[in-house]
Protein backbone atom coordinates (compact mmCIF):
# COMPACT_ATOMS: atom_id res chain seq x y z
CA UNK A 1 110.18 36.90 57.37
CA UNK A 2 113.73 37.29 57.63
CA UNK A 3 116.33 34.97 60.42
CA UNK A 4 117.12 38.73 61.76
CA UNK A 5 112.99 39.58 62.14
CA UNK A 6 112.53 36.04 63.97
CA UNK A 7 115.38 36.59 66.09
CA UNK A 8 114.19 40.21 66.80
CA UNK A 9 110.92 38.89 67.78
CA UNK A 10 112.33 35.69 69.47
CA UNK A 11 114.65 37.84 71.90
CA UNK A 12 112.10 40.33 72.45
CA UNK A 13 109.41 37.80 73.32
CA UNK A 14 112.04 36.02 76.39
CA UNK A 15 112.92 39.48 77.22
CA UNK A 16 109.17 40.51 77.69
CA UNK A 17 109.03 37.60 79.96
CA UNK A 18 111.37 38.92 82.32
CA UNK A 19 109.52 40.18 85.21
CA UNK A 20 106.45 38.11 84.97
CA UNK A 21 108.11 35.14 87.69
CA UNK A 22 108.26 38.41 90.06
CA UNK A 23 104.93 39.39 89.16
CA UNK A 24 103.17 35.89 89.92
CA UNK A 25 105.08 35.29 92.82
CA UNK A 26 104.02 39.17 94.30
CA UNK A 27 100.44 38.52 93.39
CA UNK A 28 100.16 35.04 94.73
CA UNK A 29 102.12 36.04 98.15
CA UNK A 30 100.42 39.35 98.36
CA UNK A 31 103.74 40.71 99.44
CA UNK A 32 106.34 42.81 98.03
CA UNK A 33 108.27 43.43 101.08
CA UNK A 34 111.74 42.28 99.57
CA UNK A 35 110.72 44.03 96.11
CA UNK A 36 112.56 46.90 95.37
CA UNK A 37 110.35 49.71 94.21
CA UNK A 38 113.38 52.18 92.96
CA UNK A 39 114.02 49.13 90.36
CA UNK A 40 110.64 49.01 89.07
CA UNK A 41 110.38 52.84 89.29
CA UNK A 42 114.15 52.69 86.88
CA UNK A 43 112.92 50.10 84.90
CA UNK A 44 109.31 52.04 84.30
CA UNK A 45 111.23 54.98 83.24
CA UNK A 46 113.91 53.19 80.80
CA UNK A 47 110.80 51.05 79.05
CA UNK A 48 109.40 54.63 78.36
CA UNK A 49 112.44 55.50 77.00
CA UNK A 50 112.22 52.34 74.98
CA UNK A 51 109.35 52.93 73.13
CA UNK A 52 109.68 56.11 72.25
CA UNK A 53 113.14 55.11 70.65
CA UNK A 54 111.29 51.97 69.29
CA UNK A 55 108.66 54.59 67.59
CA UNK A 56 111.13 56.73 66.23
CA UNK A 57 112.65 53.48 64.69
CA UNK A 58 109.83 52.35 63.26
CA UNK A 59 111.08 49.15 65.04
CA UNK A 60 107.98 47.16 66.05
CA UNK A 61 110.66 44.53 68.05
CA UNK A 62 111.78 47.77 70.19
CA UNK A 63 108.16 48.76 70.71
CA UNK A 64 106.08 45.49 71.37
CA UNK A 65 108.75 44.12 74.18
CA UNK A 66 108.69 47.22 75.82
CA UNK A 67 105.17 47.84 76.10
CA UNK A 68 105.05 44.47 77.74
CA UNK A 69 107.77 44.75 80.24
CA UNK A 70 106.36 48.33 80.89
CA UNK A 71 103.14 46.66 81.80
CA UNK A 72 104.97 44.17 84.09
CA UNK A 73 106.66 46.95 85.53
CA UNK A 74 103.56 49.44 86.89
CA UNK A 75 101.73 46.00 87.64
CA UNK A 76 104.97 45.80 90.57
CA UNK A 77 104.75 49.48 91.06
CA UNK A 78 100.83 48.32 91.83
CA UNK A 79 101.66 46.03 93.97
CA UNK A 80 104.41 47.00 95.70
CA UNK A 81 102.42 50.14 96.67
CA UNK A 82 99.57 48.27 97.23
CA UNK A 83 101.18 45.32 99.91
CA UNK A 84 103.35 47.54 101.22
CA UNK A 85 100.09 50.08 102.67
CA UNK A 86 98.37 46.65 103.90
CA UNK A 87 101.46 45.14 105.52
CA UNK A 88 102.49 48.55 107.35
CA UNK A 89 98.74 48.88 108.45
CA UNK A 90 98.66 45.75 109.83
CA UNK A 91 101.79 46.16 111.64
C-alpha cells in the first residue's frame, strides 16, 4: 500500500468519526433539542453527493468515509425527528 493510500484511508477514517460524539451524546440524552436538523439535512445531502463523486472516481477513500458519515447523519435526522415529537408531546 502506498503513504498516499494510508493517508487516504487514515484521514477518511477520523473524518468518518466526526459526528459519532453528537450521535452518542443524542442517543444517551434522548434529546436533540439544541441539534440543528438543517445541518444534518446539508450534510445528508453533500455525503450523497460524495459518493456518487467517490463512485465515479473509482475512489474507495471518497466512498467508504462517506457512507459512514452518511449513516451518522440520517441516524441524527432519526433522532432529531424522533426527540423532538416526544419532547413537544410532552410539553
Amino acid at each position: 500500500m502506498l503513504f498516499t493510500q494510508i493517508l487516504g484511508y487514515t484521514a477518511g477514517a477520523i473524518t468518518s468519526l466526526t459526528f459519532l460524539p453528537q450521535v452518542i451524546k443524542t442517543w444517551k440524552e434522548k434529546s436533540a433539542k439544541d441539534v440543528s436538523l438543517t445541518m444534518f439535512v446539508v450534510a445528508a445531502s453533500n455525503e450523497v453527493l460524495w459518493i456518487i463523486y467517490g463512485i465515479l472516481q473509482n475512489d474507495w477513500v471518497i466512498i467508504l468515509t462517506n457512507v459512514c458519515v452518511l449513516a451518522m447523519s440520517l441516524v441524527m435526522i432519526f433522532l432529531k425527528l424522533k426527540y423532538n415529537t416526544k419532547k413537544e408531546v410532552k410539553q
